[in-house]
Protein backbone atom coordinates (compact mmCIF):
# COMPACT_ATOMS: atom_id res chain seq x y z
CA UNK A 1 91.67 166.99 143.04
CA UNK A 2 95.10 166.63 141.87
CA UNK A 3 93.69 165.29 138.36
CA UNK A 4 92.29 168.19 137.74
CA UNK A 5 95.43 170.50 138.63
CA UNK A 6 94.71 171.38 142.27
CA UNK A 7 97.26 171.22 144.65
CA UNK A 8 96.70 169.57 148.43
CA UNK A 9 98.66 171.27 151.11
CA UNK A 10 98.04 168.54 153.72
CA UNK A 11 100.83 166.59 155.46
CA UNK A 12 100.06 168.17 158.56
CA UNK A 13 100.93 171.80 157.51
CA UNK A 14 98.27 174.31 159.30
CA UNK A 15 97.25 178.15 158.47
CA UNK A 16 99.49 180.61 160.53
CA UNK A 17 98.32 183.74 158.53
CA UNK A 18 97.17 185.54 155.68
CA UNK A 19 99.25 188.08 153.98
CA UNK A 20 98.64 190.82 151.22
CA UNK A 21 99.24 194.55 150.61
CA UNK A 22 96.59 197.71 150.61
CA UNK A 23 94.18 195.45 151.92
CA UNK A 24 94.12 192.52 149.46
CA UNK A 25 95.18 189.20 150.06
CA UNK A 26 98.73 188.40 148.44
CA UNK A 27 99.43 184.39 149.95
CA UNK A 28 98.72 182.47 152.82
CA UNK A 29 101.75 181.45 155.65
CA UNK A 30 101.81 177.61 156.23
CA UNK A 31 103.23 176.31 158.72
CA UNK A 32 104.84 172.41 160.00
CA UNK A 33 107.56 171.45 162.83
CA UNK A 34 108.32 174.91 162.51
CA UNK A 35 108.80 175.58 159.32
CA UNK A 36 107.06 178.48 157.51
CA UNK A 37 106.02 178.48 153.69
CA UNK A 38 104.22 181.15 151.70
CA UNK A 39 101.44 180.11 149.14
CA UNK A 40 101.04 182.80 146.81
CA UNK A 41 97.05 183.56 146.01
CA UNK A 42 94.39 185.94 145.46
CA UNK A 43 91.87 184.67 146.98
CA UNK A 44 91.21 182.99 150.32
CA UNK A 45 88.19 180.43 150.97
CA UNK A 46 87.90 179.98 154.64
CA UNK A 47 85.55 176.97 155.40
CA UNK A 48 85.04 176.99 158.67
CA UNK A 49 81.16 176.21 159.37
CA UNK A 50 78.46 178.97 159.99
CA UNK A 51 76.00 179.67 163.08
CA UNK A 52 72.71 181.71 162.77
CA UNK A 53 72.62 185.09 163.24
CA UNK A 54 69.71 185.38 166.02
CA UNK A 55 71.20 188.23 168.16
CA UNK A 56 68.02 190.30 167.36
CA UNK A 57 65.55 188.27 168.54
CA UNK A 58 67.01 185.97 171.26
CA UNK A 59 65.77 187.93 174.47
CA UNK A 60 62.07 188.20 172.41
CA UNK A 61 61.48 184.24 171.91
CA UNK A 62 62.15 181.09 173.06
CA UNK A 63 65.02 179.80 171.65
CA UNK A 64 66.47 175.82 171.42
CA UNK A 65 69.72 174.51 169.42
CA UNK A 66 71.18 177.97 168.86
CA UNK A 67 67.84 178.65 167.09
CA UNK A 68 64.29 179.64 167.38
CA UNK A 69 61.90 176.95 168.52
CA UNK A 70 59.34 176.24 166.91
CA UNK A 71 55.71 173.98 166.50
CA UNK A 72 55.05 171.75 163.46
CA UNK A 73 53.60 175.12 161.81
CA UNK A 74 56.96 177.20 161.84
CA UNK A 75 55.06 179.22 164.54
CA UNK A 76 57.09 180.38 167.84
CA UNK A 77 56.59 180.90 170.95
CA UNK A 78 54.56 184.42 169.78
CA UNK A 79 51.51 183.90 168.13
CA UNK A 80 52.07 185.36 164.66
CA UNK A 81 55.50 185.15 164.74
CA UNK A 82 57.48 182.26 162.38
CA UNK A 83 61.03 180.90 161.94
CA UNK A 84 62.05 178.88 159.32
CA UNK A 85 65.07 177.40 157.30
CA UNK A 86 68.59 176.85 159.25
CA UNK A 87 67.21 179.49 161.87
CA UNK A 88 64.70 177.21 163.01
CA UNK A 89 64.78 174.17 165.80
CA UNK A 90 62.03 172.29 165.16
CA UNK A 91 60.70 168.59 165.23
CA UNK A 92 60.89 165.64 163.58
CA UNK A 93 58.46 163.58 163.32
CA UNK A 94 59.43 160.43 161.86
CA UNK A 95 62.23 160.20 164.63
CA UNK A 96 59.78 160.80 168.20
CA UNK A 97 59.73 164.55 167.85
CA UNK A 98 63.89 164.60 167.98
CA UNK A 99 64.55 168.49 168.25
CA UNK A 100 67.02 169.31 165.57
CA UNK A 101 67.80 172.36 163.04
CA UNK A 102 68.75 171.46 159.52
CA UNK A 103 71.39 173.50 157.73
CA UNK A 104 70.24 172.89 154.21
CA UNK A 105 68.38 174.51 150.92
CA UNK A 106 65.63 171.82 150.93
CA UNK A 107 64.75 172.54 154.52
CA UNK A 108 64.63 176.13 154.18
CA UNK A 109 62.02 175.73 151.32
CA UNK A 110 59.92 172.94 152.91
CA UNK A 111 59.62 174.98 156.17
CA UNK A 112 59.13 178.21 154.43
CA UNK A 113 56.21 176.58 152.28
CA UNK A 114 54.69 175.41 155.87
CA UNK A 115 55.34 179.19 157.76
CA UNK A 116 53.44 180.57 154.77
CA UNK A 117 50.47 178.35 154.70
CA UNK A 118 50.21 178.46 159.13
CA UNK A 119 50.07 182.21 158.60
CA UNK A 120 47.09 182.38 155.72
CA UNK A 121 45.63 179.73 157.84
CA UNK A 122 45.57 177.19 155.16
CA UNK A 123 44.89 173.49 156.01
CA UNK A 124 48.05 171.41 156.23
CA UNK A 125 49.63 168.22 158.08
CA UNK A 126 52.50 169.12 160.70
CA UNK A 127 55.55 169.61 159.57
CA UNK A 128 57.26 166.30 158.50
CA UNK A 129 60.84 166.68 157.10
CA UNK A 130 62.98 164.11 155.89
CA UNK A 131 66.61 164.97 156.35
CA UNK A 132 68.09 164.99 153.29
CA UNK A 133 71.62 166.41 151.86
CA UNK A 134 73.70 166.34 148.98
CA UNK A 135 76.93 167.47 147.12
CA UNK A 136 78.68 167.22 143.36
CA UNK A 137 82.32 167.49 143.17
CA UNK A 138 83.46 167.95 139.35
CA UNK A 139 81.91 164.89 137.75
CA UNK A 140 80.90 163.43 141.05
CA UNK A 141 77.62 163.73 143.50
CA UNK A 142 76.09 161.93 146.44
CA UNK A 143 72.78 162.38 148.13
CA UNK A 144 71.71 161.28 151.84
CA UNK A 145 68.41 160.50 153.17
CA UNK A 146 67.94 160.28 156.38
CA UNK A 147 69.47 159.62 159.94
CA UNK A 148 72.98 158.55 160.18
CA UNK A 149 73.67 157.89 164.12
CA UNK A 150 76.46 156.76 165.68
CA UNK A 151 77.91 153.33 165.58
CA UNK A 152 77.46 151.11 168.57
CA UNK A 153 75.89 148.05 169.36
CA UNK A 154 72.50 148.92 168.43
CA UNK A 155 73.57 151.06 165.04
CA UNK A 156 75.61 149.65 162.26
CA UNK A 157 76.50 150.75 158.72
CA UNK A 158 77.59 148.45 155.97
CA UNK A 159 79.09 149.75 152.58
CA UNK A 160 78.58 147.99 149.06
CA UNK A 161 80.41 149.07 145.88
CA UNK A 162 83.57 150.80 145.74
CA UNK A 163 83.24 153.85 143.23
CA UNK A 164 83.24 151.96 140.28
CA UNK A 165 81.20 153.81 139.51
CA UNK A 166 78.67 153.82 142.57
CA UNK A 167 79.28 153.48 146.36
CA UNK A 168 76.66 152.72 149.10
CA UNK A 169 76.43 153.27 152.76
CA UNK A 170 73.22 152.06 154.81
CA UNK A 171 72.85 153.11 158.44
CA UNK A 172 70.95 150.16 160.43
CA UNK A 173 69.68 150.91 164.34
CA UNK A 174 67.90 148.37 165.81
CA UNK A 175 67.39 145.79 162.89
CA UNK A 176 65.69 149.12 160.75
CA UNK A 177 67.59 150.95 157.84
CA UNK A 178 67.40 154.27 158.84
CA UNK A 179 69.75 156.48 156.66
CA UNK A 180 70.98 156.11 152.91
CA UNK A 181 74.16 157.48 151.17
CA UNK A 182 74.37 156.63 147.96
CA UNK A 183 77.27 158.33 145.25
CA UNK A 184 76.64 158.92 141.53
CA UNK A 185 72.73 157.78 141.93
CA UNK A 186 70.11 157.79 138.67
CA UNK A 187 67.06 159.46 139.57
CA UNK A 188 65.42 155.85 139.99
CA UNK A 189 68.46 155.39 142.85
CA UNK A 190 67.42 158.80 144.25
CA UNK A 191 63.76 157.98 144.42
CA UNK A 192 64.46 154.45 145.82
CA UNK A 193 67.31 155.73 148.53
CA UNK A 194 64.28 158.24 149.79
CA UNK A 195 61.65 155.28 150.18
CA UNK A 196 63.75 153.45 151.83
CA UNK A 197 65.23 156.14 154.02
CA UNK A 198 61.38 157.24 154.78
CA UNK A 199 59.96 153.72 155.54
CA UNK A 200 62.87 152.35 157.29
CA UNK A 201 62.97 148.79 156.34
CA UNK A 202 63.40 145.85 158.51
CA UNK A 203 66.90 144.31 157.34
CA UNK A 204 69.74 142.58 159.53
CA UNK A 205 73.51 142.51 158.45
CA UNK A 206 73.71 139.22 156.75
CA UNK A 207 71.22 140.25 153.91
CA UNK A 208 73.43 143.55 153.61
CA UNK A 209 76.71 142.12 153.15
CA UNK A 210 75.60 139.31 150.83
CA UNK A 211 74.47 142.15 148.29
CA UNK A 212 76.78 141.85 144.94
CA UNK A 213 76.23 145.55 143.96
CA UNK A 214 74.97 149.09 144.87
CA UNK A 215 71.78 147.95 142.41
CA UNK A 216 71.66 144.45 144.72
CA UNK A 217 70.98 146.21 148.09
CA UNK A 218 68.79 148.54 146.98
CA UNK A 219 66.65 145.83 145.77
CA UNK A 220 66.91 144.15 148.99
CA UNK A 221 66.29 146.98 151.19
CA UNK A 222 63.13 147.74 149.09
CA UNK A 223 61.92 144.34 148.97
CA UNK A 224 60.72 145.37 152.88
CA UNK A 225 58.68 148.66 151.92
């Protein structure tokens, strides 16, 4: 960020307030150890996460995971009536039925797709989802496929590479790889992090660490698909 002329106000400094005249934003009040700044601006992006919006409809249906629960056809608990995308809590299959809802574009059109076919009554499989994000920041992206639970002594994660250019981070729970982050993939890594991600490999730590590169443990992890 600061390569490209951006300016981190970090240190411990915090948001007090923002400031501006006639109804537009003018700065932004900073504060640390008492001690007040003013940033001048004229604009304000406030990232602070997002929640659906289900205040119409949560007395009408059954609702799970601050969404709308659904079956593996988008379909809730009234015949005829469907939730999809980030409004959704649904299952997933390739994890035991895990309840979840999925805050992300791919989801929305995936589930979308599946509400529209349930309600022509077209022949399909249960919904199956593979979670799946990404990101790009100027010249760099990453993509994730996959679970990524929490370290203990059944779950690991071992990294390879170091951004130069790549980086790799493999989630492994109970011997299986079972999520895949992978920065500045090709579309071959992309394809490859997915298999992997879907078929969760067999692979213990040993093989992991020994890998020389990003391109190494790939090619172990998908000599077990």
């Amino acid at each position: 960020y600061r390569k490209k002329g951006i300016e981190l106000l970090n240190k411990g400094r915090v948001c007090k307030e923002f400031v501006g005249v006639d109804g537009k934003v003018t700065g932004v009040t900073v504060c640390k150890d008492d001690k007040m700044e003013t940033v001048a601006c004229d604009l304000v992006v406030v990232g602070v996460g997002a929640r659906p919006n289900t205040s119409l409809i949560t007395d009408q249906l059954e609702m799970e995971n601050g969404g709308v629960k659904v079956d593996s056809t988008m379909q809730s608990s009234v015949p005829g009536v469907y939730a999809v995308g980030d409004i959704s809590s649904f299952g997933l299959s390739m994890y035991e039925g895990r309840r979840t809802r999925m805050e992300h574009v791919a989801h929305a059109r995936a589930s979308a797709a599946c509400a529209v076919r349930s309600a022509m009554s077209k022949p399909q499989q249960p919904y199956d989802y593979l979670p799946y994000f990404y990101s790009r920041v100027f010249d760099l992206s990453w993509q994730f496929f996959g679970d990524s639970p929490p370290v203990s002594d059944k779950c690991y994660t071992v990294e390879i590479g170091e951004m130069n250019p790549q980086l790799l981070c493999v989630w492994v729970e109970h011997d299986k790889a079972v999520g895949v982050f992978i920065e500045a993939p090709s579309a071959e890594d992309t394809t490859t992090a997915r298999k992997i991600a879907t078929a969760r490999p067999t692979i213990t730590k040993e093989k992991l660490e020994s890998a020389a590169s990003v391109a190494d443990a790939l090619s172990v992890l998908s000599a077990g698909l």
